[in-house]
C-alpha atoms as a PDB file:
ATOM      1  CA  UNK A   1       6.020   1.974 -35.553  1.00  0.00           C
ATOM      2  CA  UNK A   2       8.337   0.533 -33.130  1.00  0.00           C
ATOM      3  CA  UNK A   3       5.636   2.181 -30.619  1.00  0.00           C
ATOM      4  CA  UNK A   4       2.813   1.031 -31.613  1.00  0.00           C
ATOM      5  CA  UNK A   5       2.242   3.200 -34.161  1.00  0.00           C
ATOM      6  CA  UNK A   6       0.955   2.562 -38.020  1.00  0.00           C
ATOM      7  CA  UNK A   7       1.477   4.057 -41.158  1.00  0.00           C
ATOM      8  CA  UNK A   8      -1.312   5.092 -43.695  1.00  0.00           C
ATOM      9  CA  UNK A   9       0.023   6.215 -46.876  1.00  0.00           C
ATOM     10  CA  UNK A  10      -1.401   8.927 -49.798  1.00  0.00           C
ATOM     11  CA  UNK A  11      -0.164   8.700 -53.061  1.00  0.00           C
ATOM     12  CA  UNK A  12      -1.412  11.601 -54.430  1.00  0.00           C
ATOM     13  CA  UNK A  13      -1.309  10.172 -58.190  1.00  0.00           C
ATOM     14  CA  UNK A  14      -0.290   6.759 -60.153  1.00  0.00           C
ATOM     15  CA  UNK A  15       2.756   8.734 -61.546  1.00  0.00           C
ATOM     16  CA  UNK A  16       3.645   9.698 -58.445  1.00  0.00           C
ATOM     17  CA  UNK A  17       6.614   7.012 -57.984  1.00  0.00           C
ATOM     18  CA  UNK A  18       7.727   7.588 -61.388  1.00  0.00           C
ATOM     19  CA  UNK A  19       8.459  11.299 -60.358  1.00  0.00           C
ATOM     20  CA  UNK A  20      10.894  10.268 -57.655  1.00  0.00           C
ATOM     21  CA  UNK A  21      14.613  10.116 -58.123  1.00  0.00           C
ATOM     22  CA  UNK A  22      15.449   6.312 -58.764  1.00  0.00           C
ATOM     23  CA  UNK A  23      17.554   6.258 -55.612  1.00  0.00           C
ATOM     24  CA  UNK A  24      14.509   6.994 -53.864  1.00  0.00           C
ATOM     25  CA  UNK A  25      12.027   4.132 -55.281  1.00  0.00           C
ATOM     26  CA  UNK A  26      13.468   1.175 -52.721  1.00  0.00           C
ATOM     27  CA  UNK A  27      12.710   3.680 -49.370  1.00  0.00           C
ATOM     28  CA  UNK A  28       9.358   4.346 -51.263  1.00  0.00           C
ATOM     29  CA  UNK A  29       8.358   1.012 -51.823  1.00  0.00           C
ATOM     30  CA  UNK A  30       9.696  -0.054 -47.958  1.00  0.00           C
ATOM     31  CA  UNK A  31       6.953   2.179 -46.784  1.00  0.00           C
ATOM     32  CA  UNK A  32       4.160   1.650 -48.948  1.00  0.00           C
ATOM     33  CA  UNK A  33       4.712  -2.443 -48.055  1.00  0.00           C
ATOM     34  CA  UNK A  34       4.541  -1.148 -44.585  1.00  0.00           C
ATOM     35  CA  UNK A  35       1.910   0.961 -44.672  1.00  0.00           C
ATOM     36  CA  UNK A  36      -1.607  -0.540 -43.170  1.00  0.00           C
ATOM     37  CA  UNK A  37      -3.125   1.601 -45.695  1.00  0.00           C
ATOM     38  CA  UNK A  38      -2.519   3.366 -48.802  1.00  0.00           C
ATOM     39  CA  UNK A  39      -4.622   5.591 -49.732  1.00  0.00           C
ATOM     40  CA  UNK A  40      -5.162   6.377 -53.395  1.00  0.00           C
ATOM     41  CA  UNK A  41      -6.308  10.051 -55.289  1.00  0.00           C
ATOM     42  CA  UNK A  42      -7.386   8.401 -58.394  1.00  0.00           C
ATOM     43  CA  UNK A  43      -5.528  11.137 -59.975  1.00  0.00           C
ATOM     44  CA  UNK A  44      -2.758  10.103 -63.142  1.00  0.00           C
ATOM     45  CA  UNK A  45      -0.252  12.991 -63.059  1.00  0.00           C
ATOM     46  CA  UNK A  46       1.499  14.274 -60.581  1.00  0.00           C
ATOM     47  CA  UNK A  47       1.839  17.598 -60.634  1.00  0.00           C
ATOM     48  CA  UNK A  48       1.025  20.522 -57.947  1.00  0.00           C
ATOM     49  CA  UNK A  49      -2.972  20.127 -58.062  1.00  0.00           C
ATOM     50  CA  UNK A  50      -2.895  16.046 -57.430  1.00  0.00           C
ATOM     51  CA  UNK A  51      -0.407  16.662 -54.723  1.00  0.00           C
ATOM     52  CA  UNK A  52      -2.832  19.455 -52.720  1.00  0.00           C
ATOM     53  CA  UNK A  53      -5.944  16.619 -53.332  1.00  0.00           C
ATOM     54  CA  UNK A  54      -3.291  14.354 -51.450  1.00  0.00           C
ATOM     55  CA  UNK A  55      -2.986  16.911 -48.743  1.00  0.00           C
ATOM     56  CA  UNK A  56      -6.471  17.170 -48.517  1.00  0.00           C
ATOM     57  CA  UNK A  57      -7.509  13.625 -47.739  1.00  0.00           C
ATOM     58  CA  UNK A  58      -4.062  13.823 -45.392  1.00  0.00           C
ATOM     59  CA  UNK A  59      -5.640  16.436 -43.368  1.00  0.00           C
ATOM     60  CA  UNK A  60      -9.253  14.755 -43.763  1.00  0.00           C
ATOM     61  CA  UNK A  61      -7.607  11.249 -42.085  1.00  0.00           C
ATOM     62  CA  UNK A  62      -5.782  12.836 -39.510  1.00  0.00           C
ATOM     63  CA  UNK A  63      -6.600  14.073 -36.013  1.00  0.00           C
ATOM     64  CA  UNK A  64      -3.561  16.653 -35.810  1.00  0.00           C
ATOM     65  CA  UNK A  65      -0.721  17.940 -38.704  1.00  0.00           C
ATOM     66  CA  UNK A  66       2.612  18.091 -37.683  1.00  0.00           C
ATOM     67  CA  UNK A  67       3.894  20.491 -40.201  1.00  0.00           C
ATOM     68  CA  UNK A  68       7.994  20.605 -40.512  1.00  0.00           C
ATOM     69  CA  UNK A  69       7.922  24.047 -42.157  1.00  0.00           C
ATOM     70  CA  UNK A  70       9.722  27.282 -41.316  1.00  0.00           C
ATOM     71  CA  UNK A  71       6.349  29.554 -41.591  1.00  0.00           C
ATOM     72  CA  UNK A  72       7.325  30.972 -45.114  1.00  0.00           C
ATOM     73  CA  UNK A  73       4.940  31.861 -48.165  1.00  0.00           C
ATOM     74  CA  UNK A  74       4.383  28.808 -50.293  1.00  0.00           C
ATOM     75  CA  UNK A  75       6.468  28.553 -53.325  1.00  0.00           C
ATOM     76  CA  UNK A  76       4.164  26.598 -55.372  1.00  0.00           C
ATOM     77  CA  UNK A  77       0.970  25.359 -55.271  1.00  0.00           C
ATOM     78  CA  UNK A  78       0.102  22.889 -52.636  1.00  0.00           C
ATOM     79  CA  UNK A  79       3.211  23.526 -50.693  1.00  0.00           C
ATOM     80  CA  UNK A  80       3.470  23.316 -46.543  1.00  0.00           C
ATOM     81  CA  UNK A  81       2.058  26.718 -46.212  1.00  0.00           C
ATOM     82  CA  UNK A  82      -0.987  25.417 -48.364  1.00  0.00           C
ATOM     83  CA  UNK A  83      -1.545  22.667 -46.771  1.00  0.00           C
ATOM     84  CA  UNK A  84      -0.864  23.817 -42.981  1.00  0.00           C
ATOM     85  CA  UNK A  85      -3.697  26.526 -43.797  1.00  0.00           C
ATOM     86  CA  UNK A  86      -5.995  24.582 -45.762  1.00  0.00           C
ATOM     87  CA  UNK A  87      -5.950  22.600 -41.454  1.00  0.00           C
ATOM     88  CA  UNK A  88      -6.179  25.928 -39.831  1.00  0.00           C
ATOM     89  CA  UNK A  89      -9.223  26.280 -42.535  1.00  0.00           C
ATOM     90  CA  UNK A  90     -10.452  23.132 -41.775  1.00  0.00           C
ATOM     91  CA  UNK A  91     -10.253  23.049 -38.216  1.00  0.00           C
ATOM     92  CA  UNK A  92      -7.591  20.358 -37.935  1.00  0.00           C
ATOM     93  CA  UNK A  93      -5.008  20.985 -34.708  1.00  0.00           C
ATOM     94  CA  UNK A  94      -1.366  22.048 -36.307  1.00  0.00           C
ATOM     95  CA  UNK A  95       1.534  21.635 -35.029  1.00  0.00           C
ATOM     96  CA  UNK A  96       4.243  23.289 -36.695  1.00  0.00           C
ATOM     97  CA  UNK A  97       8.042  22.233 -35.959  1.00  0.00           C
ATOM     98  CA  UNK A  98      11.429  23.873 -37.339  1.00  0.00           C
ATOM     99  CA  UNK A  99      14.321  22.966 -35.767  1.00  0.00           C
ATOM    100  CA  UNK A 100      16.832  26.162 -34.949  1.00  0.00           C
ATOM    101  CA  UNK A 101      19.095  26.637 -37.219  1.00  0.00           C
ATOM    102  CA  UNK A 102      17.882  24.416 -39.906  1.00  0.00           C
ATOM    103  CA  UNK A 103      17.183  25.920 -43.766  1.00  0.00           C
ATOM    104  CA  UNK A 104      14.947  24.698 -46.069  1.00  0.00           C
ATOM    105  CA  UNK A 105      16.498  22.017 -47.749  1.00  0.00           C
ATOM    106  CA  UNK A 106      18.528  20.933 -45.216  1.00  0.00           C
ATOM    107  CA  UNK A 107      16.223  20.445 -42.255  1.00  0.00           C
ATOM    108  CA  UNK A 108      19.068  19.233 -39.581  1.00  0.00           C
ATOM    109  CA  UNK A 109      22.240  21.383 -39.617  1.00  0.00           C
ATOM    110  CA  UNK A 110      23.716  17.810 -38.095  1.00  0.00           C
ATOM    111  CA  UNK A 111      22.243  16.354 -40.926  1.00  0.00           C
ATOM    112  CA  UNK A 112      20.523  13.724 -38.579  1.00  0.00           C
ATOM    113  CA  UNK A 113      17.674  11.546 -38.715  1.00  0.00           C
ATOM    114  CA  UNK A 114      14.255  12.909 -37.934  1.00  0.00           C
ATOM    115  CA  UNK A 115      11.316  10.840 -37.432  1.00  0.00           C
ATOM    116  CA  UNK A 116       8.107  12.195 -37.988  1.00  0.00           C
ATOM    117  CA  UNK A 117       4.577  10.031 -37.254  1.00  0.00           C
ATOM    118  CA  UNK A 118       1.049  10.998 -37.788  1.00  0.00           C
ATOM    119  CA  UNK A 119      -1.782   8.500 -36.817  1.00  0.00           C
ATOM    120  CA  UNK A 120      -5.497   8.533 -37.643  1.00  0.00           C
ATOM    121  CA  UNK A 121      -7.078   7.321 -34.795  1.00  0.00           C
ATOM    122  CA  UNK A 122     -10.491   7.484 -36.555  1.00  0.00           C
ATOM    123  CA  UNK A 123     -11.620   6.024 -39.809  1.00  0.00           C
ATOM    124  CA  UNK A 124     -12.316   8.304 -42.759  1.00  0.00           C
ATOM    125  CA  UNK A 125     -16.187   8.290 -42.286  1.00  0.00           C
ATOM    126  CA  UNK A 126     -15.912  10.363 -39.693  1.00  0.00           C
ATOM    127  CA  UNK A 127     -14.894  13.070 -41.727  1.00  0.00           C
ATOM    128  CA  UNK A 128     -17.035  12.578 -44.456  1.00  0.00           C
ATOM    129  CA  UNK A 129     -20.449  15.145 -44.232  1.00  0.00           C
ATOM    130  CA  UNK A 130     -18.697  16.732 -40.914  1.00  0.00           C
ATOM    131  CA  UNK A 131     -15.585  18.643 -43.407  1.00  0.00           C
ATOM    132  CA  UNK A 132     -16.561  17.394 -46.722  1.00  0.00           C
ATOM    133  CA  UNK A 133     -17.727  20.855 -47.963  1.00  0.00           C
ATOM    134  CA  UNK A 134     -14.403  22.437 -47.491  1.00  0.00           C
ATOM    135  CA  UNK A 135     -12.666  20.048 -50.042  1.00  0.00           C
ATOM    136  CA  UNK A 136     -12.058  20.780 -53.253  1.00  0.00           C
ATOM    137  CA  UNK A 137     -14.010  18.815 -56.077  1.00  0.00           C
ATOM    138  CA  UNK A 138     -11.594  17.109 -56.695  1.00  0.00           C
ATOM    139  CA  UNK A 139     -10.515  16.349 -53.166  1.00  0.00           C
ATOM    140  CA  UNK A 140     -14.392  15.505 -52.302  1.00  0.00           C
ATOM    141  CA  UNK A 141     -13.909  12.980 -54.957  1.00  0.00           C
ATOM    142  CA  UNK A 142     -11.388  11.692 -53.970  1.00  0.00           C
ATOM    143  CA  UNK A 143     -12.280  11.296 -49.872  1.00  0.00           C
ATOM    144  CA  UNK A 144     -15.632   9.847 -51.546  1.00  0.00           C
ATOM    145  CA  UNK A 145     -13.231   7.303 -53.283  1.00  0.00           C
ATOM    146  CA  UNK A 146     -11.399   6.392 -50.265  1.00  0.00           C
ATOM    147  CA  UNK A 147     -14.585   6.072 -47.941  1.00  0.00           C
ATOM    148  CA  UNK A 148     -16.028   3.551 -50.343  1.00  0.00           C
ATOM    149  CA  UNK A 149     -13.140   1.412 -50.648  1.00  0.00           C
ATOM    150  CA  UNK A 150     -13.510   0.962 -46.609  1.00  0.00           C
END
């Protein structure tokens, strides 16, 4: 953001922040006060499914995915691999970054900081009609949710 960059966030359900480790909340709630806007599922649990809706209407904002993944199978529902190929699907650009030498879990052998931005540089509309068939139902709900808000 130094750059001239902004941050729209997706919470991809109310109990989302509850979910996090406490240490977590007060770099959580840093961004979302940041963010320019936050973009809401409408979803209560968080759980695999609500987090793939969040994906969706991730992909649907964005222009390009930079995926940090190593390429592997998905271990779960809505992981990277889900999500990188529900783009690919969708016809959103991926990028897909892994540093050498890195393991999941530990992304920087150095253990430094990596920053990682994604912009929008259109609104939602643009996305609704044009991809909206290749949501989920729930995901089209959601996006529909999201547009109207705007």
């Amino acid at each position: 953001m130094k750059h001239g960059g902004r941050l729209e966030a997706v919470v991809p359900a109310r109990e989302y922040r509850a979910g996090l480790p406490s240490w977590h909340h007060p770099t959580y709630d840093a961004l979302l006060r940041q963010a320019i806007d936050v973009h809401q599922t409408g979803l209560t649990t968080s759980d695999s499914a609500a987090h793939m809706v969040g994906s969706e209407i991730l992909v649907g904002l964005a222009d390009q995915l930079l995926a940090l993944w190593d390429g592997k199978p998905a271990r779960g529902h809505g992981d990277t691999a889900d999500v990188v190929g529900y783009a690919e699907r969708t016809g959103t650009p991926v990028q897909v970054v892994w540093p050498q030498g890195a393991t999941r879990g530990c992304l920087l052998p150095s253990r430094k900081r990596l920053a990682v931005v994604c912009c929008a540089a259109h609104p939602v509309s643009r996305h609704i009609g044009r991809r909206e068939k290749r949501y989920s139902r729930a995901g089209r709900d959601a996006l529909r949710r999201v547009h109207s808000a705007h």
